[in-house]
PDB file of N, CA and C in Angstrom:
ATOM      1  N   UNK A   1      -5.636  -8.569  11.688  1.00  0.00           N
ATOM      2  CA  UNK A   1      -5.965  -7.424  10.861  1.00  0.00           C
ATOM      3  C   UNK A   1      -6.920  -7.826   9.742  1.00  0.00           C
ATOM      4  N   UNK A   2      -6.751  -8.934   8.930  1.00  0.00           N
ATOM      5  CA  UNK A   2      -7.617  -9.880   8.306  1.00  0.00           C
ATOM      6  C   UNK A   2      -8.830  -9.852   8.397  1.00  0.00           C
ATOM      7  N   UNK A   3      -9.026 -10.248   9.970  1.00  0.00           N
ATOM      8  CA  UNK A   3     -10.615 -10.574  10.229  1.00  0.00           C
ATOM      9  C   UNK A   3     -10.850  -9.064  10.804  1.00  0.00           C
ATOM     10  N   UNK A   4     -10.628  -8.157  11.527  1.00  0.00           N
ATOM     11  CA  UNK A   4     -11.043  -7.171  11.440  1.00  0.00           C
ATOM     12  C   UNK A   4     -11.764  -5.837  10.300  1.00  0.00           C
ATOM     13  N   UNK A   5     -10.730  -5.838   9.188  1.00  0.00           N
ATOM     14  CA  UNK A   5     -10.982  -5.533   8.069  1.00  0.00           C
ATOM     15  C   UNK A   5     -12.467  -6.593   7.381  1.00  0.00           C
ATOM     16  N   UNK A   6     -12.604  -6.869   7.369  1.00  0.00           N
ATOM     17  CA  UNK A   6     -13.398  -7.641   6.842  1.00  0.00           C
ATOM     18  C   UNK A   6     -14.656  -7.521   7.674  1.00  0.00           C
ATOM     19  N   UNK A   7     -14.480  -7.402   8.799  1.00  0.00           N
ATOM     20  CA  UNK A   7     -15.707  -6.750   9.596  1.00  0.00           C
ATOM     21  C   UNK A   7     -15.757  -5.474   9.200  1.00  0.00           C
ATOM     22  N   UNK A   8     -15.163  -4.107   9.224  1.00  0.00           N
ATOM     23  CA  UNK A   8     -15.174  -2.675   8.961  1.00  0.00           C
ATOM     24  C   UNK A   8     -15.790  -2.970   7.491  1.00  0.00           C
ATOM     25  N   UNK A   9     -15.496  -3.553   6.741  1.00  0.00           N
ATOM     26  CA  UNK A   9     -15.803  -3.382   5.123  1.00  0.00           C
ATOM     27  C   UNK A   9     -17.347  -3.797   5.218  1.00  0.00           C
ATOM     28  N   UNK A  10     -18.290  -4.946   5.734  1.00  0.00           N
ATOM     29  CA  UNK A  10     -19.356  -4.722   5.750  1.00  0.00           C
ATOM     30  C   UNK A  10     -19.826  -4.444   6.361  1.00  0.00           C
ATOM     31  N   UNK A  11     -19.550  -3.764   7.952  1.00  0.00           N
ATOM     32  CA  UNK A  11     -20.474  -2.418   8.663  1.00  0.00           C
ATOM     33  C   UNK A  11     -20.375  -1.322   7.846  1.00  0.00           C
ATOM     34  N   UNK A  12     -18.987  -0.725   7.275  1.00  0.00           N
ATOM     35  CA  UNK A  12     -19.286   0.291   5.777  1.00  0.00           C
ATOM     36  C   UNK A  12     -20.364   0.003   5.109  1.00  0.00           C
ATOM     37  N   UNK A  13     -20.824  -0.991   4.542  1.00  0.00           N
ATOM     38  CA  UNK A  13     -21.691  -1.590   3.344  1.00  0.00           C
ATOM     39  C   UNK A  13     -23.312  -1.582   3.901  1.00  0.00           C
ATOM     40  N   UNK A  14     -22.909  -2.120   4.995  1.00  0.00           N
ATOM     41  CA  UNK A  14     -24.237  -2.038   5.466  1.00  0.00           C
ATOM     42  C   UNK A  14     -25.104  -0.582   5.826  1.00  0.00           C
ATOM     43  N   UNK A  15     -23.547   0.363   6.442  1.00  0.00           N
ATOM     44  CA  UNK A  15     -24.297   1.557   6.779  1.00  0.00           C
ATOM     45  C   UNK A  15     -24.957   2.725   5.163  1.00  0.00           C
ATOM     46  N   UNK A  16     -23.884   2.229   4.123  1.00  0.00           N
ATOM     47  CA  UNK A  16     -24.288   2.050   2.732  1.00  0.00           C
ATOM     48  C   UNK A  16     -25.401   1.910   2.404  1.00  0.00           C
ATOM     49  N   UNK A  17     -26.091   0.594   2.769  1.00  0.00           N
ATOM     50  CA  UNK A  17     -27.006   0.070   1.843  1.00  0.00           C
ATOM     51  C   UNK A  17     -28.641   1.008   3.299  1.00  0.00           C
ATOM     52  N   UNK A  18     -28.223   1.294   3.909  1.00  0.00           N
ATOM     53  CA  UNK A  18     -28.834   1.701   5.183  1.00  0.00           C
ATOM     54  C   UNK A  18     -29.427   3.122   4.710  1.00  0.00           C
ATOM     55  N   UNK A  19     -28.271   3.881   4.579  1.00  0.00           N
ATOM     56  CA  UNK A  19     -28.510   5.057   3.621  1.00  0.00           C
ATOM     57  C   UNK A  19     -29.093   5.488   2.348  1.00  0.00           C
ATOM     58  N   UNK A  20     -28.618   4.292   1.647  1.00  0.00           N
ATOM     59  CA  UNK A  20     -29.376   4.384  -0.023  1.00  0.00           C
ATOM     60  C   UNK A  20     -30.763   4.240   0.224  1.00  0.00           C
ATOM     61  N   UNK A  21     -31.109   3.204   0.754  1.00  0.00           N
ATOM     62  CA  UNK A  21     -32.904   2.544   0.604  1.00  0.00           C
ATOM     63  C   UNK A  21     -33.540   2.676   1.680  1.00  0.00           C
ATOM     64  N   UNK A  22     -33.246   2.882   2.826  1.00  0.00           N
ATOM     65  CA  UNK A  22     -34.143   3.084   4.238  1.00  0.00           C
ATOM     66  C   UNK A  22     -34.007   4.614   4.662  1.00  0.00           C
ATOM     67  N   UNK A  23     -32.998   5.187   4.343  1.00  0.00           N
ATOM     68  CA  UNK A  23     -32.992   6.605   4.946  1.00  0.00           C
ATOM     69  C   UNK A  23     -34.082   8.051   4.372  1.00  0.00           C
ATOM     70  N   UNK A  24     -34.972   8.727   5.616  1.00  0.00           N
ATOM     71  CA  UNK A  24     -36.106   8.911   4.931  1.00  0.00           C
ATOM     72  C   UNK A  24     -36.537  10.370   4.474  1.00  0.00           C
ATOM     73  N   UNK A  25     -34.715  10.768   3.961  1.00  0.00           N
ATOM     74  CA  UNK A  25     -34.605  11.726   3.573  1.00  0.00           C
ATOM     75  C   UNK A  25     -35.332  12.284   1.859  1.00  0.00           C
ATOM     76  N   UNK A  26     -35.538  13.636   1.528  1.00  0.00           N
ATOM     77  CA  UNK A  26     -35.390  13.569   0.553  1.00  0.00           C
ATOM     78  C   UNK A  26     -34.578  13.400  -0.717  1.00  0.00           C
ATOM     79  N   UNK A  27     -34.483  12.042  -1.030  1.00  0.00           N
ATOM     80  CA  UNK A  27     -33.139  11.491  -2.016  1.00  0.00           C
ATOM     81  C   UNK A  27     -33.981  11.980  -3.394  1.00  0.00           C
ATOM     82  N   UNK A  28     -33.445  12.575  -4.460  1.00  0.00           N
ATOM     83  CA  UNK A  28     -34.009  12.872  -5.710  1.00  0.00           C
ATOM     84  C   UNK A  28     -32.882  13.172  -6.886  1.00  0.00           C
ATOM     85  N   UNK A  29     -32.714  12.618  -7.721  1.00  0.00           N
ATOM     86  CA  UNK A  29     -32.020  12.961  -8.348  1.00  0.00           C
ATOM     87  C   UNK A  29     -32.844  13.983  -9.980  1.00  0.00           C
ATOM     88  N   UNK A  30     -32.050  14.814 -10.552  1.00  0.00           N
ATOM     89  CA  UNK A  30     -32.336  15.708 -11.863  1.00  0.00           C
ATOM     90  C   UNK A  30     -31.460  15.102 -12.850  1.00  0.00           C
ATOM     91  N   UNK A  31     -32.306  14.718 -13.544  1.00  0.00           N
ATOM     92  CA  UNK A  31     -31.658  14.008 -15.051  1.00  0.00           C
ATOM     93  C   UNK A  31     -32.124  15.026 -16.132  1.00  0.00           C
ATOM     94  N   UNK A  32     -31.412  15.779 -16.613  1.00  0.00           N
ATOM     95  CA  UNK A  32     -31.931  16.280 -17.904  1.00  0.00           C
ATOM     96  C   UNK A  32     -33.495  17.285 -17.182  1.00  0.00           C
ATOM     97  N   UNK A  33     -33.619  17.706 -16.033  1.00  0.00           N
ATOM     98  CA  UNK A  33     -34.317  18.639 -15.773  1.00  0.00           C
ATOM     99  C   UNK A  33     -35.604  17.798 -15.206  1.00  0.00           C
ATOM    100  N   UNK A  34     -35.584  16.253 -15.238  1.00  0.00           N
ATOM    101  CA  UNK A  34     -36.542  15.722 -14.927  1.00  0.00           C
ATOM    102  C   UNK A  34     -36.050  15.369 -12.998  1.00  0.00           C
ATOM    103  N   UNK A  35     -36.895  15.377 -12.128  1.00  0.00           N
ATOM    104  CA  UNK A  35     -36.794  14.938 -11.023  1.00  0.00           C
ATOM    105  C   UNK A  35     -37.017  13.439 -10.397  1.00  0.00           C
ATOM    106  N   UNK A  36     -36.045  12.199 -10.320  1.00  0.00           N
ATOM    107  CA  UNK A  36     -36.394  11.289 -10.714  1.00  0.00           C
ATOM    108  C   UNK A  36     -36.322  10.685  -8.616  1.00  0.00           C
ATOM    109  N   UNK A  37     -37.208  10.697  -8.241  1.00  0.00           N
ATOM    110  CA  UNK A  37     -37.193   9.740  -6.547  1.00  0.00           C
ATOM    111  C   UNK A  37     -37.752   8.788  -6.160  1.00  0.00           C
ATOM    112  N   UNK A  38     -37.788   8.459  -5.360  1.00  0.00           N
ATOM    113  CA  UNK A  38     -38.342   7.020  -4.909  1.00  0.00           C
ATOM    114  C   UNK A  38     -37.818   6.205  -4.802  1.00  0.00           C
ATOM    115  N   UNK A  39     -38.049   4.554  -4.561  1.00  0.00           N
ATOM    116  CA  UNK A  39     -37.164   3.365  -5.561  1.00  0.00           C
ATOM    117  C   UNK A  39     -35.803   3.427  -6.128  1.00  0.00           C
ATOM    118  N   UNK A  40     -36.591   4.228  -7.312  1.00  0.00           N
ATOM    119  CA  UNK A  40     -35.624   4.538  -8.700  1.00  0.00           C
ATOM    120  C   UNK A  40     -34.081   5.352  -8.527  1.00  0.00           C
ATOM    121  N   UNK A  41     -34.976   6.551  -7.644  1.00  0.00           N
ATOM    122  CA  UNK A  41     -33.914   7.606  -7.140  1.00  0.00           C
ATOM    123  C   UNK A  41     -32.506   6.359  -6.351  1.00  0.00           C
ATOM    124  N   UNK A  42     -33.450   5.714  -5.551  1.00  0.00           N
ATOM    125  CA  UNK A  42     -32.454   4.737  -4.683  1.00  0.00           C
ATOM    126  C   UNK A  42     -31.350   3.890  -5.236  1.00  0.00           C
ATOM    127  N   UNK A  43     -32.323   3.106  -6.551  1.00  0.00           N
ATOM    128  CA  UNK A  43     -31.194   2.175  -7.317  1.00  0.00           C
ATOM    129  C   UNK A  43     -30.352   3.325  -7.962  1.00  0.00           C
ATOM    130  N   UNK A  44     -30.824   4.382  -8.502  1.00  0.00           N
ATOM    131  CA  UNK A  44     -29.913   4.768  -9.618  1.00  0.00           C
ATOM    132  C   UNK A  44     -28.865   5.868  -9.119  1.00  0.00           C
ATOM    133  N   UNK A  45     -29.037   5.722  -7.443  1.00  0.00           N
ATOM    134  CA  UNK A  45     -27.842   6.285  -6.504  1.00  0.00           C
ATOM    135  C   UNK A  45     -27.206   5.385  -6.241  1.00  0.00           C
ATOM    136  N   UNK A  46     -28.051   3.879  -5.796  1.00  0.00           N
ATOM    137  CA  UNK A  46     -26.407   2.546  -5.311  1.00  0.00           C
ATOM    138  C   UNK A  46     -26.189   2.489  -6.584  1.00  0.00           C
ATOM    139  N   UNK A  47     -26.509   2.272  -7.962  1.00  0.00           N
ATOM    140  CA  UNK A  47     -25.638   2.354  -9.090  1.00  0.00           C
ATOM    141  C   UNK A  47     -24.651   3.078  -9.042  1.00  0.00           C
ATOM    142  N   UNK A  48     -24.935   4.521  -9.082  1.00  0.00           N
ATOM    143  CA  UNK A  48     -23.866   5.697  -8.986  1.00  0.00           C
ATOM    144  C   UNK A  48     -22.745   5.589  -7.866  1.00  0.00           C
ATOM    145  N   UNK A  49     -23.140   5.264  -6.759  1.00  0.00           N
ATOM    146  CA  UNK A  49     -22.448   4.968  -5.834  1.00  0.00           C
ATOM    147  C   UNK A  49     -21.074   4.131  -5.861  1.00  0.00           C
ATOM    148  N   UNK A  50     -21.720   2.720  -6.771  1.00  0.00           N
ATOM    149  CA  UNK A  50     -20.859   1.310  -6.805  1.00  0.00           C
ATOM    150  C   UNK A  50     -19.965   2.353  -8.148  1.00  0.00           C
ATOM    151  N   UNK A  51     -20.510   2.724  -8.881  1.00  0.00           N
ATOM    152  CA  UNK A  51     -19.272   3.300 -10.132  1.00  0.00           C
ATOM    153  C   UNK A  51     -18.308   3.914  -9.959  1.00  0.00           C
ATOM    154  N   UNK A  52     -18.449   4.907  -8.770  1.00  0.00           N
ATOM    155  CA  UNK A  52     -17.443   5.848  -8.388  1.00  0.00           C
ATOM    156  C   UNK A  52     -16.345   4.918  -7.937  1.00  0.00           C
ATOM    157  N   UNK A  53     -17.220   4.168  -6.412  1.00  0.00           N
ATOM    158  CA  UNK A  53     -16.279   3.538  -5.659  1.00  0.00           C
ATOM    159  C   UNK A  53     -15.168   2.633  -6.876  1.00  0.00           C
ATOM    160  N   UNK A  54     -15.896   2.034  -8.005  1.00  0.00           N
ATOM    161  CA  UNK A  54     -15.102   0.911  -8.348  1.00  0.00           C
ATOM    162  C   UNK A  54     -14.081   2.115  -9.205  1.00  0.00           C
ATOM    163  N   UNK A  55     -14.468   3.072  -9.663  1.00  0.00           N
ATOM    164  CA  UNK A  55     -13.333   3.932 -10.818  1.00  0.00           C
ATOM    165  C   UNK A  55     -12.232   4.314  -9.262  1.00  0.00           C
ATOM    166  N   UNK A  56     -12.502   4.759  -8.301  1.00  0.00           N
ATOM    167  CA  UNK A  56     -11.600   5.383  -6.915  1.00  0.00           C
ATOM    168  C   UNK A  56     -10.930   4.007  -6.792  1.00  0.00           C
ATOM    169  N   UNK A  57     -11.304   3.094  -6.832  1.00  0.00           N
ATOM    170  CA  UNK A  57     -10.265   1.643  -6.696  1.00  0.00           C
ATOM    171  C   UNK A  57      -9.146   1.553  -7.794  1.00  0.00           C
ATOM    172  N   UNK A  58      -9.594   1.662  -8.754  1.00  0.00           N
ATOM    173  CA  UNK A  58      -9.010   1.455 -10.228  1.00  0.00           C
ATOM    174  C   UNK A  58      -7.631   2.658  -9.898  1.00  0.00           C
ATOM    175  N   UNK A  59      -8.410   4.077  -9.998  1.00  0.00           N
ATOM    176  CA  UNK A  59      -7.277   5.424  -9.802  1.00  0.00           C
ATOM    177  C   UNK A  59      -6.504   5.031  -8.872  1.00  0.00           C
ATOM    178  N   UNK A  60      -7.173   4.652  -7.428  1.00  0.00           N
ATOM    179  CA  UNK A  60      -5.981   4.976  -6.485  1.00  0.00           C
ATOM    180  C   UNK A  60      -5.022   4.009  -6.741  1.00  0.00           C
ATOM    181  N   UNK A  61      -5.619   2.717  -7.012  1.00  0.00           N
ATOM    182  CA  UNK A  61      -4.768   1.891  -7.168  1.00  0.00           C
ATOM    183  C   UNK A  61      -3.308   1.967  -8.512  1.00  0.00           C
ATOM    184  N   UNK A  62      -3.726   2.729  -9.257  1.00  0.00           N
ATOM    185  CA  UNK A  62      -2.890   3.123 -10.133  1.00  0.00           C
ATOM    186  C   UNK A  62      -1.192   4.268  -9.824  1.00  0.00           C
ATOM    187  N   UNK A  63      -2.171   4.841  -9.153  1.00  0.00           N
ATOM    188  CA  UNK A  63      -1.504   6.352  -8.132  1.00  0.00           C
ATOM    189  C   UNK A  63      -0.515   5.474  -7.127  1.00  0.00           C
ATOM    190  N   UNK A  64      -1.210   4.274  -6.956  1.00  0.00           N
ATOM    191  CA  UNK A  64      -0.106   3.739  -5.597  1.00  0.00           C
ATOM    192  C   UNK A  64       0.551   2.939  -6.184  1.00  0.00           C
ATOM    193  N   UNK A  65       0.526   2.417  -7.178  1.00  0.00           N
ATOM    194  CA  UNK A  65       1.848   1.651  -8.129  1.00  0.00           C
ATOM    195  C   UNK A  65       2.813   2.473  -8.404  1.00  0.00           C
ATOM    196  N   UNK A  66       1.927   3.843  -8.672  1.00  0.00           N
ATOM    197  CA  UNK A  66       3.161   4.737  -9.567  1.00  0.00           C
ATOM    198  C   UNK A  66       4.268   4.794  -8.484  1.00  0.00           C
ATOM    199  N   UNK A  67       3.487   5.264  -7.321  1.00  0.00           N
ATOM    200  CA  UNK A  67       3.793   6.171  -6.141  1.00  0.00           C
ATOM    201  C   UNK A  67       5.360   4.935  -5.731  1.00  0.00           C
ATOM    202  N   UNK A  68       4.943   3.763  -5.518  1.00  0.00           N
ATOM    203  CA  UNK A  68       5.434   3.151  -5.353  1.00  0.00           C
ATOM    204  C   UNK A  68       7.510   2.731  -5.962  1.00  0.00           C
ATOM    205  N   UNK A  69       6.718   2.827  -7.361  1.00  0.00           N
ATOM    206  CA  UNK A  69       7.579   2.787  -8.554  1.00  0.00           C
ATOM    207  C   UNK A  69       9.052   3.797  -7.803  1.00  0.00           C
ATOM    208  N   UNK A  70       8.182   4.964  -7.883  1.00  0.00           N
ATOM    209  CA  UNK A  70       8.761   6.181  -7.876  1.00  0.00           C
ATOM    210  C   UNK A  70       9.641   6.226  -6.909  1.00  0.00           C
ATOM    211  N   UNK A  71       9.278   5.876  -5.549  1.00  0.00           N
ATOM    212  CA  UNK A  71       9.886   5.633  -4.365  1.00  0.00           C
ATOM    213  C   UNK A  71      11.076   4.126  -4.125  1.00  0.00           C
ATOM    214  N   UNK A  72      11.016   3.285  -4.936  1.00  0.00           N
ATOM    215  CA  UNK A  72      12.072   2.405  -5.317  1.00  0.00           C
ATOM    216  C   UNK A  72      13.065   2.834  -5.547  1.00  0.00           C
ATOM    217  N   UNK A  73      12.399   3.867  -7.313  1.00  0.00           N
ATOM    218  CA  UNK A  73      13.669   4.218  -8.083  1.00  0.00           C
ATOM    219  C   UNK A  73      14.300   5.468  -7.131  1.00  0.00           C
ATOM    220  N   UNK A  74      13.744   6.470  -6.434  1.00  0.00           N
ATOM    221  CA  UNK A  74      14.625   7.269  -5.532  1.00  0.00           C
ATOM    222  C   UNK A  74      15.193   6.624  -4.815  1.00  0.00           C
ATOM    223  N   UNK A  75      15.072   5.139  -3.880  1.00  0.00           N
ATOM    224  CA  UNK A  75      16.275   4.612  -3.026  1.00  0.00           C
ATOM    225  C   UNK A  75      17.313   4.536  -3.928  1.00  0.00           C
ATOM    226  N   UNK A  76      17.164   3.874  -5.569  1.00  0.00           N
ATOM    227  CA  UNK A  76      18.284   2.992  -6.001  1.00  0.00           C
ATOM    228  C   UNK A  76      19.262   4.644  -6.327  1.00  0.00           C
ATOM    229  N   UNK A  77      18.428   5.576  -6.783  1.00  0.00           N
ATOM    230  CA  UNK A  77      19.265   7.002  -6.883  1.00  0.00           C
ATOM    231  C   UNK A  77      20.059   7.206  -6.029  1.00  0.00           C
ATOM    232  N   UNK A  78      19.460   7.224  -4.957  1.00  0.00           N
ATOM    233  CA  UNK A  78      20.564   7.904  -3.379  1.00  0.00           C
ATOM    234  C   UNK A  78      21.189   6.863  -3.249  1.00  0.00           C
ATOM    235  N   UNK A  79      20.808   5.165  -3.195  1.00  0.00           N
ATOM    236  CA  UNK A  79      21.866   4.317  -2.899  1.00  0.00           C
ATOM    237  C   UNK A  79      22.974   4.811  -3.782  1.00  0.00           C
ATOM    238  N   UNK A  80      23.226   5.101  -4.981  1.00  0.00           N
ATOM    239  CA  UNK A  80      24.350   5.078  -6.152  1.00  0.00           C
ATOM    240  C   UNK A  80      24.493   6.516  -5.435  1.00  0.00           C
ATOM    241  N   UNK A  81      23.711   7.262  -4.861  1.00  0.00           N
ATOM    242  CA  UNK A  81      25.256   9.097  -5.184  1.00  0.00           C
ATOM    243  C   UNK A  81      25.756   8.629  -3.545  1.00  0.00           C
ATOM    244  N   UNK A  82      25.139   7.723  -2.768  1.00  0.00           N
ATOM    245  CA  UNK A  82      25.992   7.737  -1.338  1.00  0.00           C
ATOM    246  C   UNK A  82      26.741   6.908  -1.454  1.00  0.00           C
ATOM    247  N   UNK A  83      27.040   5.647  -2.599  1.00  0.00           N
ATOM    248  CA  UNK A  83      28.098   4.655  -2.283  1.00  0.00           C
ATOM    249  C   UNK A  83      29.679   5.138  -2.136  1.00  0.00           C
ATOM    250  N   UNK A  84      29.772   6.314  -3.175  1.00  0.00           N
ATOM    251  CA  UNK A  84      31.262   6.392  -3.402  1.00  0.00           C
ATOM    252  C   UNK A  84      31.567   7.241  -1.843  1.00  0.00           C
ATOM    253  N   UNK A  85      30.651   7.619  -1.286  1.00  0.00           N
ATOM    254  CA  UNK A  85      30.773   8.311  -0.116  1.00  0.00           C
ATOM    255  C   UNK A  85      31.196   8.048   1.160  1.00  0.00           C
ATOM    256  N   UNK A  86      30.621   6.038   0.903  1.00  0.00           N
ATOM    257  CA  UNK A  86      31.051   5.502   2.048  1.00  0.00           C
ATOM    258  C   UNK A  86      31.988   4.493   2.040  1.00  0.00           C
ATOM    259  N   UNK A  87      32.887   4.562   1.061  1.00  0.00           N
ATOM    260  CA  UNK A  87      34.239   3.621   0.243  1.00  0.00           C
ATOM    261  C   UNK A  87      34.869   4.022   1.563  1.00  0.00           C
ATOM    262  N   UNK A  88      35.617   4.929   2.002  1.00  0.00           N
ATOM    263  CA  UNK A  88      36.144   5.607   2.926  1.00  0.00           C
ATOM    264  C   UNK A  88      35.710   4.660   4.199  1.00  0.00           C
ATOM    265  N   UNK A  89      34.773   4.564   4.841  1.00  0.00           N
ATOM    266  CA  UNK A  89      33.958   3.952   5.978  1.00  0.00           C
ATOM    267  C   UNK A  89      34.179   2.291   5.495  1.00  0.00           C
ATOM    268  N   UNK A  90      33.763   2.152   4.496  1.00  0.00           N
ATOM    269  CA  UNK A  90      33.784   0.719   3.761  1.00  0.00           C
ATOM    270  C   UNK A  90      35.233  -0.148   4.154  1.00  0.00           C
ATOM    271  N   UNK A  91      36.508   0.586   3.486  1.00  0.00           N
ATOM    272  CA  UNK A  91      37.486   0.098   3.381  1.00  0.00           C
ATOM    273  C   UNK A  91      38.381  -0.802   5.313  1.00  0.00           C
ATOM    274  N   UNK A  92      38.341   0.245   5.929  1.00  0.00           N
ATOM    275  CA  UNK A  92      38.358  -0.138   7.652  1.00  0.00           C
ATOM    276  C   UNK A  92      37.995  -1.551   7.669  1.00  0.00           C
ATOM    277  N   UNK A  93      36.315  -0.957   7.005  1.00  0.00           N
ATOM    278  CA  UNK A  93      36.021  -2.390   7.846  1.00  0.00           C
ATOM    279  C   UNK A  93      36.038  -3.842   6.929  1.00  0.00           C
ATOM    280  N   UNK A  94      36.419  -3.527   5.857  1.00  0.00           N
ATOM    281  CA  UNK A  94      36.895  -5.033   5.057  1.00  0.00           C
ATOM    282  C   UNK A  94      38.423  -5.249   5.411  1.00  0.00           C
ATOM    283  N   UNK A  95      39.159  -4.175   6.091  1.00  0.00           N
ATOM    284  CA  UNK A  95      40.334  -5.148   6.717  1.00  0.00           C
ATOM    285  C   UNK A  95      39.793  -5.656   8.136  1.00  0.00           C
ATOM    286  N   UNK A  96      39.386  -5.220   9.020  1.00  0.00           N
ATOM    287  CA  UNK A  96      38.499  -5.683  10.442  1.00  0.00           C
ATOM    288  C   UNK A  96      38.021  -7.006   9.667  1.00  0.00           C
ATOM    289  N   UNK A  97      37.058  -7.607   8.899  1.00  0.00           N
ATOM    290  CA  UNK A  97      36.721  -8.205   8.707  1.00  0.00           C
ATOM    291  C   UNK A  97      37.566  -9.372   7.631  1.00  0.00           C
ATOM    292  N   UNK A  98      38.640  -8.837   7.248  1.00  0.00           N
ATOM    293  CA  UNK A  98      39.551 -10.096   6.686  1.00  0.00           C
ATOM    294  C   UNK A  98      40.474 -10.568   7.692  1.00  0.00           C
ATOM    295  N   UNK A  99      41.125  -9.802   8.687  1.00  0.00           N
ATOM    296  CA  UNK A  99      41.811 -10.290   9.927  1.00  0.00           C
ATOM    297  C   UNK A  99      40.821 -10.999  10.321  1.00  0.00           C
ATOM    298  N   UNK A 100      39.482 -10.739  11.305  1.00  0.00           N
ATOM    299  CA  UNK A 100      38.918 -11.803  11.470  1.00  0.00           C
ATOM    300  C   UNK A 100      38.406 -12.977  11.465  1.00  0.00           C
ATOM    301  N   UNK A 101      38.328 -13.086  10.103  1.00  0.00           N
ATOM    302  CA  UNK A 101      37.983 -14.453   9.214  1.00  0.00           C
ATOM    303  C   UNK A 101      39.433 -14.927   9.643  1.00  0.00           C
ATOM    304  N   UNK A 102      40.460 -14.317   9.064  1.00  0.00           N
ATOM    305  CA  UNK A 102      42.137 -14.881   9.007  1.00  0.00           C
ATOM    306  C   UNK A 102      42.263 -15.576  10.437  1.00  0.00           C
ATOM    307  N   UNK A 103      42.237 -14.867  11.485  1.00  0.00           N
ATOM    308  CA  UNK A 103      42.238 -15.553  12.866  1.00  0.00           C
ATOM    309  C   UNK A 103      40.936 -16.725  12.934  1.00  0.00           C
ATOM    310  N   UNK A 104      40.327 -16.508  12.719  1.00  0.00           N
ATOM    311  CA  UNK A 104      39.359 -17.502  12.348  1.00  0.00           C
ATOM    312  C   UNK A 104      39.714 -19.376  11.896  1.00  0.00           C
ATOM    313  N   UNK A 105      40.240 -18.572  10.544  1.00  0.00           N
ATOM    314  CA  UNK A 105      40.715 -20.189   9.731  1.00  0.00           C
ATOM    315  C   UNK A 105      42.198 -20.968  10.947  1.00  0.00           C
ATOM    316  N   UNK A 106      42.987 -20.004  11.148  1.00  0.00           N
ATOM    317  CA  UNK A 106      44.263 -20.611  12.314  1.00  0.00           C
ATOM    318  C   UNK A 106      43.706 -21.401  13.660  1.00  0.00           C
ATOM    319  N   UNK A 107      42.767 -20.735  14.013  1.00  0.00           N
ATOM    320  CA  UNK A 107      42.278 -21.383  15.325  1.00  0.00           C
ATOM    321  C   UNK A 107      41.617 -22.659  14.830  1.00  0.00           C
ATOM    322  N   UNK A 108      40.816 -22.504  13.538  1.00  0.00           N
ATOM    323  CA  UNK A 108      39.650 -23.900  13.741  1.00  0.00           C
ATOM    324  C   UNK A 108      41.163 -25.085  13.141  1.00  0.00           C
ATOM    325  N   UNK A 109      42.061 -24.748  12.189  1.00  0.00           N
ATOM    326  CA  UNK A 109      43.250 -25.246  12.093  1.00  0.00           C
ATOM    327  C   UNK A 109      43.993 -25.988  13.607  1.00  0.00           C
ATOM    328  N   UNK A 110      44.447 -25.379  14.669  1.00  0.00           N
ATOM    329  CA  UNK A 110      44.923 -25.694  15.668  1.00  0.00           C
ATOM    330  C   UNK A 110      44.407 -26.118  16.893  1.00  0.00           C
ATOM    331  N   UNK A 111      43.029 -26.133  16.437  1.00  0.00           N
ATOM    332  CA  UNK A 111      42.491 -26.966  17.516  1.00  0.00           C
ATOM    333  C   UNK A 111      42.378 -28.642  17.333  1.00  0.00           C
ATOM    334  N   UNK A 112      42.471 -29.242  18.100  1.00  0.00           N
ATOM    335  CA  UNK A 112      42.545 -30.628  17.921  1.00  0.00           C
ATOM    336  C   UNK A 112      41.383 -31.211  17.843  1.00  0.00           C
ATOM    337  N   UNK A 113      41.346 -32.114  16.808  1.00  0.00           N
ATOM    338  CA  UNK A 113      40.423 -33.408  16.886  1.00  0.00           C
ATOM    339  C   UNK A 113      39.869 -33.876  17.711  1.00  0.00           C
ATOM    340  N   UNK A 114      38.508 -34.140  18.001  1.00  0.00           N
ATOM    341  CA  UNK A 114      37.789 -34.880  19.539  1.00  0.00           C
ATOM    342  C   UNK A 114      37.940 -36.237  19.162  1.00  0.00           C
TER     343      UNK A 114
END
C-alpha cells in the first residue's frame, strides 16, 4: 500500500503540474479588476493551489483527530452503560472458569513425575 500510494501521489502531482503550466486553456486570473495570464496567471494559480491543499491538510487533519477523539470517548460511554448489563452473563462464566482452573491445579498435582 506504501509503494502504491506513493505512486498515485505523484501521477496526482504530475497531472497537477500538467494542468497549471502546459494546459492551453484560457487560465486568467482578476485581481482587483486587473486580468492577470500567462506565466504569472500559472505561478500565481500553483501558488493558490499549494495553499489550499496545505490549509485542507491542516483542517482535515484536525476534523479527524476530533472525529477520532469523539469516537473513543463514545466506546468508553457504551462500554460503562452495558457493563452492569452483562454482570448477569459475567457471573456463569467466572464459576465455569474457576471450576476449571480448580480441576486444572488437581490433575497437574496427581500426575506423576517423569
Amino acid at each position: 500500500m506504501k509503494k502504491s500510494a506513493a505512486f498515485v501521489i505523484l501521477f496526482l502531482f504530475a497531472l497537477l503540474v500538467w494542468n497549471v503550466f502546459f494546459y492551453s486553456g484560457d487560465m486568467a486570473f482578476n485581481i482587483g479588476g486587473d486580468e492577470i495570464g500567462g506565466p504569472l496567471g500559472a505561478l500565481l494559480a500553483a501558488l493558490i493551489m499549494l495553499m489550499v491543499g496545505a490549509i485542507l491538510a491542516v483542517v482535515f487533519a484536525g476534523v479527524g483527530i476530533i472525529l477520532i477523539g469523539g469516537l473513543g470517548l463514545g466506546a468508553v460511554a457504551v462500554a460503562l452503560a452495558v457493563s452492569p448489563l452483562l454482570l448477569p452473563l459475567l457471573l456463569p462464566l467466572a464459576l465455569v472458569w474457576y471450576l476449571a482452573s480448580r480441576s486444572r491445579k488437581h490433575r497437574m498435582v496427581r500426575e506423576p513425575a517423569v
